[in-house]
Structure formats: C-alpha cells, structure tokens
Protein backbone atom coordinates (compact mmCIF):
# COMPACT_ATOMS: atom_id res chain seq x y z
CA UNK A 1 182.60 124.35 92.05
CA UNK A 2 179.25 125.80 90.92
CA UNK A 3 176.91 123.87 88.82
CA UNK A 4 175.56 125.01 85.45
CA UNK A 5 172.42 126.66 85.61
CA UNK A 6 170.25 124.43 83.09
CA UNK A 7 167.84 128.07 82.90
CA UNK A 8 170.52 130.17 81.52
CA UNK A 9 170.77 127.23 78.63
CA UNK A 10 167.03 127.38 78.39
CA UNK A 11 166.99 131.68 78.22
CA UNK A 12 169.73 131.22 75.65
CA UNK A 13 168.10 128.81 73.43
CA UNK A 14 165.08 131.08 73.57
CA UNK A 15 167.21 133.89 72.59
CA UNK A 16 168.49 132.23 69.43
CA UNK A 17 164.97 131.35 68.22
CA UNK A 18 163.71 134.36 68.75
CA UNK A 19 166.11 135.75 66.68
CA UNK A 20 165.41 133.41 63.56
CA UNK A 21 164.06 134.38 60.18
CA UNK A 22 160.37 133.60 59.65
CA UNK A 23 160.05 129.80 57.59
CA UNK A 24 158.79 130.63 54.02
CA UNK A 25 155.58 129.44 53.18
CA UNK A 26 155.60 126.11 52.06
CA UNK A 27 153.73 127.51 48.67
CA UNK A 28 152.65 130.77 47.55
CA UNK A 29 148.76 131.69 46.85
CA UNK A 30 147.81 132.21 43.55
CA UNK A 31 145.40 135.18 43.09
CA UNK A 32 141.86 133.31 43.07
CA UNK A 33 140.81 133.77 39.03
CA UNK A 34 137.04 133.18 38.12
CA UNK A 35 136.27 129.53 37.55
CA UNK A 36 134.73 127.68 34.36
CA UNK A 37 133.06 124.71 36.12
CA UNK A 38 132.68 124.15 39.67
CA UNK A 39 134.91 120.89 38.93
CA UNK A 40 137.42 122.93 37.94
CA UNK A 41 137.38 125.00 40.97
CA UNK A 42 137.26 122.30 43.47
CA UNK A 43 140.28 120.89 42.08
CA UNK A 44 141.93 124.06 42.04
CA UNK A 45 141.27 124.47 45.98
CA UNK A 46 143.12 121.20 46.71
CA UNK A 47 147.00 121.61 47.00
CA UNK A 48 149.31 118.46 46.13
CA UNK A 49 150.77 118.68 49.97
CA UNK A 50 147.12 118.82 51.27
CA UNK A 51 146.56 115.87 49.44
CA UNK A 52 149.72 114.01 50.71
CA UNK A 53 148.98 115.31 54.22
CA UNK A 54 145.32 113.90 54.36
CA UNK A 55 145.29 110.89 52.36
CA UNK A 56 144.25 108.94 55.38
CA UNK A 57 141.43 110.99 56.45
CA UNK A 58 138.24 109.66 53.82
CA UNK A 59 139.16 105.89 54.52
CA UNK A 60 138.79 106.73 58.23
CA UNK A 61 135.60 109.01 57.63
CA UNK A 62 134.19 105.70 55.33
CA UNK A 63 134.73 103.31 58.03
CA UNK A 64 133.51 105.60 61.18
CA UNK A 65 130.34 106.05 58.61
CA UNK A 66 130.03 102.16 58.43
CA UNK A 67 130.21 101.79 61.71
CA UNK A 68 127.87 104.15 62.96
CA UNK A 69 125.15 102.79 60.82
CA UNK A 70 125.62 99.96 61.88
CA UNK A 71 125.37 100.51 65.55
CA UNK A 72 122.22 103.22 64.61
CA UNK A 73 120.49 99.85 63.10
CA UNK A 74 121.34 97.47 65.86
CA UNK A 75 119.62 100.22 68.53
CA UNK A 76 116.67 100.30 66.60
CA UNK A 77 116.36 97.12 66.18
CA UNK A 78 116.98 96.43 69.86
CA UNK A 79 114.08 99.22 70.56
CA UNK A 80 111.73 97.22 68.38
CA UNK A 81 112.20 94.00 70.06
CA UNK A 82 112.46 95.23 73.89
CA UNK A 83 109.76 97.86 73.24
C-alpha cells in the first residue's frame, strides 16, 4: 500500500485558495470633502475599527515616555556625580 502524499494535499489546498474571491474591504472610503476645522478633520481620519484595533497603543507610548525620562534623568545625574 502507498502512502498519501501530504504535497498533493498541500498543492490542492493552494489550488482552492487561489481560486477564492477577493475579501471585501472591511469599509469603503469616502471621497475626502474639504474640512471646516482641523478638529473636524482629524476626527474624520480616525475609523471606529482603527480605534478598536489600537486602543492599547497611547497607554503603552505614555508609559515607554515615562520611562525613558526617567532613565534620561538618572544618566545625567549619574554623569554629574561620577564626572
């Protein structure tokens, strides 16, 4: 008895996925219309799913901030001391 060849199963999956309709876009642009206030634009430019997507990111950004002031003021007070 032969074994199954695990590449034919591999070409075949290949095959069907190639052969798939394109996803939709998950929303459709809006054709960009002169803005009022630059308020108003900003909040235009941020999507609900971008918003959902990145909610984590400005927490991190705060706390990498925090951090690397403080490190930046322990080195210079270290150069003061040992200098």
């Amino acid at each position: 008895m032969g074994r199954k060849s695990r590449r034919k199963a591999k070409l075949r999956a290949a095959d069907r996925l190639a052969q798939r309709v394109p996803a939709q876009p998950v929303y459709q642009a809006k054709p960009m219309a002169k803005p009022k206030a630059i308020a108003a634009s900003v909040q235009q430019a941020v999507l609900p799913a971008q918003v959902n997507r990145y909610q984590y990111v400005i927490p991190e950004l705060r706390q990498i901030g925090i951090i690397a002031g403080a490190l930046f003021v322990i080195l210079i007070v270290l150069a003061l001391i040992l200098h």
